[in-house]
C-alpha atoms as a PDB file:
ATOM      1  CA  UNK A   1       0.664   6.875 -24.278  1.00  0.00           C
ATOM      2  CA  UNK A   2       1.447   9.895 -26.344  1.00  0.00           C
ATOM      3  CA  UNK A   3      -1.376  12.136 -25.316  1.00  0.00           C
ATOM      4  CA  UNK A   4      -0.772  10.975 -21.553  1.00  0.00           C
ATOM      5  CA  UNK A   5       1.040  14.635 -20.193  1.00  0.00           C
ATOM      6  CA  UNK A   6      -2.269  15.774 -21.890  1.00  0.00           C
ATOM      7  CA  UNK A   7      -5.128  14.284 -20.976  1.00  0.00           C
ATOM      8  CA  UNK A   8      -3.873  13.169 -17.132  1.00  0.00           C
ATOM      9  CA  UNK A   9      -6.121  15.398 -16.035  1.00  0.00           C
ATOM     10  CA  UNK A  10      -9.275  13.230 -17.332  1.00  0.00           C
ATOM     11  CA  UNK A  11      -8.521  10.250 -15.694  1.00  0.00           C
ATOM     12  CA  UNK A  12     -10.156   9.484 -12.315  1.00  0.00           C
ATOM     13  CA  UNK A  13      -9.501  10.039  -8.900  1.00  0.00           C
ATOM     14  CA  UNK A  14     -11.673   8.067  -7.179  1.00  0.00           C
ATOM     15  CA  UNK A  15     -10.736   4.974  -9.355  1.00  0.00           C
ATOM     16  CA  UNK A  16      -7.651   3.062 -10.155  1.00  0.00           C
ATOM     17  CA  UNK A  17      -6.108   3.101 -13.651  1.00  0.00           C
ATOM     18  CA  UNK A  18      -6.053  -0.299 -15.434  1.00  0.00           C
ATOM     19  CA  UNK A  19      -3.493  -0.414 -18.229  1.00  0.00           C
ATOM     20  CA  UNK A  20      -3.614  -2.621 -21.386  1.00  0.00           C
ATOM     21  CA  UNK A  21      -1.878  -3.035 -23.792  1.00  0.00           C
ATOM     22  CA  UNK A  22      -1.496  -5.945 -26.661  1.00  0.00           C
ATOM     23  CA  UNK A  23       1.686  -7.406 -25.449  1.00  0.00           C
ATOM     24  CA  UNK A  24       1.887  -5.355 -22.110  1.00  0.00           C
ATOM     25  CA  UNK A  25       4.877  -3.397 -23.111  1.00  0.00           C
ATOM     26  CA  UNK A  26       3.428   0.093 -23.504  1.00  0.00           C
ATOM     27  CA  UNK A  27       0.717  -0.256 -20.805  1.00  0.00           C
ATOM     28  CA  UNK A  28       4.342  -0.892 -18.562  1.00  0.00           C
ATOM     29  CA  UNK A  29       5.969   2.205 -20.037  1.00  0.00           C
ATOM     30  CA  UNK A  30       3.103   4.421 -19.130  1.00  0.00           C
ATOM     31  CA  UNK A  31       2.768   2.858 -15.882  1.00  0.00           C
ATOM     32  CA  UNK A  32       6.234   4.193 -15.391  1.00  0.00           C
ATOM     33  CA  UNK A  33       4.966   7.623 -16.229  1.00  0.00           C
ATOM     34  CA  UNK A  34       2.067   7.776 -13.964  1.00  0.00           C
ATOM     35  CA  UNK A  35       3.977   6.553 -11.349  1.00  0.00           C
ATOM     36  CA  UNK A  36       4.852  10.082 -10.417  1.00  0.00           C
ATOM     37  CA  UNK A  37       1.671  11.350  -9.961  1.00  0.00           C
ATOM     38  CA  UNK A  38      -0.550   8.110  -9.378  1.00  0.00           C
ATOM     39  CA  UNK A  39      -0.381   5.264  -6.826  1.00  0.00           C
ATOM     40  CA  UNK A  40      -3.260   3.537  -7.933  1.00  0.00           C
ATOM     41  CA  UNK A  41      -2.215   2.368 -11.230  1.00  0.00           C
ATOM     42  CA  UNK A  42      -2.054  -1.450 -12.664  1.00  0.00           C
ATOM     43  CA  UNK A  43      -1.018  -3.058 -15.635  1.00  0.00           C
ATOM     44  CA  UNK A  44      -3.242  -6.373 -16.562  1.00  0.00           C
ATOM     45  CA  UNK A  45      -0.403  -8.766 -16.531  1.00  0.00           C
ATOM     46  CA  UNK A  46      -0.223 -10.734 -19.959  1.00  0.00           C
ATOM     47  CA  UNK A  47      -1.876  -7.801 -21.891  1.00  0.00           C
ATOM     48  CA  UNK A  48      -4.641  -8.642 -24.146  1.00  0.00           C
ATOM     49  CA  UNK A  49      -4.021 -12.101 -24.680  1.00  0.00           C
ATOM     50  CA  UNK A  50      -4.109 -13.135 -21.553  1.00  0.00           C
ATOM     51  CA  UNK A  51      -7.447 -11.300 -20.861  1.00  0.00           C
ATOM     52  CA  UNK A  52      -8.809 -13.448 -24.048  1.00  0.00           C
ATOM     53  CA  UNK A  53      -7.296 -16.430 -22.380  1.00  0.00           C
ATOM     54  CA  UNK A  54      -9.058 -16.158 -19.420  1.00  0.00           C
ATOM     55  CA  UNK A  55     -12.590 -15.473 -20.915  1.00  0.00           C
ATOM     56  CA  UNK A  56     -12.339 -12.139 -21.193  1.00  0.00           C
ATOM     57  CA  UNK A  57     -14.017 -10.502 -24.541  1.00  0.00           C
ATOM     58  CA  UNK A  58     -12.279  -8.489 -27.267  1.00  0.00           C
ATOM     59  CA  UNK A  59     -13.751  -6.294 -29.197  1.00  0.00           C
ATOM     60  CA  UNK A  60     -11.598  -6.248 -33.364  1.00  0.00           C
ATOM     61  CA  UNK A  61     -13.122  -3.772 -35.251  1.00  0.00           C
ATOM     62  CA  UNK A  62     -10.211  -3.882 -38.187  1.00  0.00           C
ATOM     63  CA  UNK A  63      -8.392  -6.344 -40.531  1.00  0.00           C
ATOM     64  CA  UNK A  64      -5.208  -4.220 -40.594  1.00  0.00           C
ATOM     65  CA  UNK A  65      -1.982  -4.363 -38.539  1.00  0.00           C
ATOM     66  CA  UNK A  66      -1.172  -1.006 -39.509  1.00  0.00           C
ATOM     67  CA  UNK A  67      -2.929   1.742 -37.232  1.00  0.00           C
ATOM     68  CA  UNK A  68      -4.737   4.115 -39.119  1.00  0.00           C
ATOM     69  CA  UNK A  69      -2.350   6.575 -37.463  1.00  0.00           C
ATOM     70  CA  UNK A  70       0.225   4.929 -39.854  1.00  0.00           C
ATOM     71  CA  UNK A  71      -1.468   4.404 -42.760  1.00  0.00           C
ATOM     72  CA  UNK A  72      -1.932   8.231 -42.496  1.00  0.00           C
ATOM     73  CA  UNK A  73       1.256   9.100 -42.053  1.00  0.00           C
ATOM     74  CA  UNK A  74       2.141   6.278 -45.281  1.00  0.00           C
ATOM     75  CA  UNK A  75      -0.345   7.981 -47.553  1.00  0.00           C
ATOM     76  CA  UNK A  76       0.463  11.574 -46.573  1.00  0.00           C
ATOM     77  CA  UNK A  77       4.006  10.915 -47.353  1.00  0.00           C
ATOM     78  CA  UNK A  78       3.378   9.189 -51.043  1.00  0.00           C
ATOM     79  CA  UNK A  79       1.104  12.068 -51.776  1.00  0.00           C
ATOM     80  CA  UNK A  80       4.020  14.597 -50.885  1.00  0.00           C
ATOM     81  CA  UNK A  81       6.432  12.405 -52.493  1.00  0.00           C
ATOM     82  CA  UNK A  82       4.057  12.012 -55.853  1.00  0.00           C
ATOM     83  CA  UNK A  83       3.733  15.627 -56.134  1.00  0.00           C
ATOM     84  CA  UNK A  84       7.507  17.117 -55.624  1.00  0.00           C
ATOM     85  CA  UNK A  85       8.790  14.096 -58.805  1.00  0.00           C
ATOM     86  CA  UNK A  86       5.643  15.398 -61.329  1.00  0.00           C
ATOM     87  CA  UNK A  87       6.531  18.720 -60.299  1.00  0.00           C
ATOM     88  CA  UNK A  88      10.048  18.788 -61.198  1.00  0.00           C
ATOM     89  CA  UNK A  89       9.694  15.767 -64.240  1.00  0.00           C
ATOM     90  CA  UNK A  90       6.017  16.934 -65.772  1.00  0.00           C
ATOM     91  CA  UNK A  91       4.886  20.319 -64.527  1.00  0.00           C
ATOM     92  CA  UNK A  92       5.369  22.344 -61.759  1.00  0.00           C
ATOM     93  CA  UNK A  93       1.609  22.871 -61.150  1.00  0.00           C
ATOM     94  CA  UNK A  94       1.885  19.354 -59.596  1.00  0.00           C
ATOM     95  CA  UNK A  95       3.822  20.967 -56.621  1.00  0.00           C
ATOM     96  CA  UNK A  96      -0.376  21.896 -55.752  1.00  0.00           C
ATOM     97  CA  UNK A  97      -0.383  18.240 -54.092  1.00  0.00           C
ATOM     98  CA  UNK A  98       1.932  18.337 -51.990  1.00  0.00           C
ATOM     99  CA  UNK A  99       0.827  21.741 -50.806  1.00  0.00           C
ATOM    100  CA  UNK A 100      -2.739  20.543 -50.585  1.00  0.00           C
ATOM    101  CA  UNK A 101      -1.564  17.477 -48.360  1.00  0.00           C
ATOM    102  CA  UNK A 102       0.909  20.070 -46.043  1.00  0.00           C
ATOM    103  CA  UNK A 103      -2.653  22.140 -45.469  1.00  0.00           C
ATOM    104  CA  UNK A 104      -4.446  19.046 -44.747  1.00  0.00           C
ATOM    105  CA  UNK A 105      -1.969  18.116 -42.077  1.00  0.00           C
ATOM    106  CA  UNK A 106      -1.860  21.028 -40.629  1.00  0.00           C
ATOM    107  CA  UNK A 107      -5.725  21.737 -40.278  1.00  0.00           C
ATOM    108  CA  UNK A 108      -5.655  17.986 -38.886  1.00  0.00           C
ATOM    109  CA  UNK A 109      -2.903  19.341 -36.235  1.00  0.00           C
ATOM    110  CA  UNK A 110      -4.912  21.895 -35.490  1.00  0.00           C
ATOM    111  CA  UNK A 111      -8.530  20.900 -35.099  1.00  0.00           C
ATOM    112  CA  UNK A 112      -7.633  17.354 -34.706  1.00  0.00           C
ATOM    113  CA  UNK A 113      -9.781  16.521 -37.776  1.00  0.00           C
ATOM    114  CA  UNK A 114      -8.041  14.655 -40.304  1.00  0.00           C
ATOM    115  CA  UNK A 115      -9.709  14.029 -43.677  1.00  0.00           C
ATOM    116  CA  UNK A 116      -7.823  11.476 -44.945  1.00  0.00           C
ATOM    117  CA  UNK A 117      -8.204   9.501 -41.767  1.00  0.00           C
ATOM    118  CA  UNK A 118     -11.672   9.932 -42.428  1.00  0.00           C
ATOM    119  CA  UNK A 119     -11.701   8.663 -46.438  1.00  0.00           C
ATOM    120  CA  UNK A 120      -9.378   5.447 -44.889  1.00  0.00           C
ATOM    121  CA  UNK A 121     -11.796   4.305 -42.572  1.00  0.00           C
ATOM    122  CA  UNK A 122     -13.783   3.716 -45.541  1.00  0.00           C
ATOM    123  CA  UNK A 123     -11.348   1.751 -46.876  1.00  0.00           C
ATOM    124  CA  UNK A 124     -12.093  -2.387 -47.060  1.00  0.00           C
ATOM    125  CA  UNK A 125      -9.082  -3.213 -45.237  1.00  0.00           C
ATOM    126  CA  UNK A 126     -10.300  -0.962 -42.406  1.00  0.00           C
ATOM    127  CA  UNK A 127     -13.567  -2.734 -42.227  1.00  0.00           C
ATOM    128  CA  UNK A 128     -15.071  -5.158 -39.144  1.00  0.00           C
ATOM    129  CA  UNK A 129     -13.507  -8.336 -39.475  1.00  0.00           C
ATOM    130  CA  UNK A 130     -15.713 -11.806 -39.406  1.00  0.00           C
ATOM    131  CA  UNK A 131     -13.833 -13.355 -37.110  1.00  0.00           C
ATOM    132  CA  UNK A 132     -10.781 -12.010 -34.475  1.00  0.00           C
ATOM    133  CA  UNK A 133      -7.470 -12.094 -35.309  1.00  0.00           C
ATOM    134  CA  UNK A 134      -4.888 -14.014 -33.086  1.00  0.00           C
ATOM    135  CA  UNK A 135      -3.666 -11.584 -30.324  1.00  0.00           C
ATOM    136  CA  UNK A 136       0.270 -12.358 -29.330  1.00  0.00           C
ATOM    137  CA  UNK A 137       2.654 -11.569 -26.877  1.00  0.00           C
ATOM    138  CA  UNK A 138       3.030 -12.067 -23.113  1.00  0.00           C
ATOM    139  CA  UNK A 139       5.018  -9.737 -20.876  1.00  0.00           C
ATOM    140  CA  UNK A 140       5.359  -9.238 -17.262  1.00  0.00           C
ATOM    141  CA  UNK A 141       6.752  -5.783 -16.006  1.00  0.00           C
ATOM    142  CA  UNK A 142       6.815  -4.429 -12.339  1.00  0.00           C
ATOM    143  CA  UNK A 143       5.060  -1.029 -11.730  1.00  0.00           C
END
């Protein structure tokens, strides 16, 4: 939804756009979007769950709820946050880590490369699961 002003150009002509969503809510919002430029675009009513409930697979590929998106942002932050209090209470050479993690995010703005993305998908909690997770949340919207 965030990269749609983006990347509108990559989506197809000749086809419609199907949008989905977990609970439906965001596949709605950026059917509002498109609107202005598309006529051809649904939103599978129900979201995810419903496609499950009607036989429809899934693919889960993490044990998570947090995006790796957030757990970047999470760890990112910590690592600033670590390295400005031993700065100021141990020694200011600490102040290194939090410059180290401002480069990193920037080279990941730039290139769209991000390292520590990278080390967390290596993580166990980012691993396959065995078996999916329940998927919640119905909602209708009109596009």
């Amino acid at each position: 939804m965030e990269q749609l002003g983006a990347r509108i150009a990559d989506l197809r002509i000749d086809s419609p756009v199907v949008l989905i969503c977990k609970s439906g809510q965001r596949a709605c919002a950026t059917a509002q979007l498109l609107k202005a430029s598309r006529t051809d675009v649904l939103v599978l009513d129900g979201g995810t769950r419903a496609w499950r409930k009607s036989g429809g697979q899934i693919v889960v590929n993490t044990r998570t709820g947090w995006s790796l998106e957030r757990q970047v942002r999470l760890g990112a932050g910590l690592l600033v946050l670590v390295g400005v209090v031993l700065s100021v209470v141990w020694n200011r050479g600490w102040i290194g880590l939090s410059a180290f993690v401002g480069l990193g995010l920037t080279f990941a703005g730039l290139t769209d490369v991000c390292g520590m993305a990278f080390l967390l998908t290596k993580m166990p909690w980012n691993k396959a699961r065995e078996s999916p997770a329940e998927i919640a949340g119905d909602h209708n919207c009109v596009v």
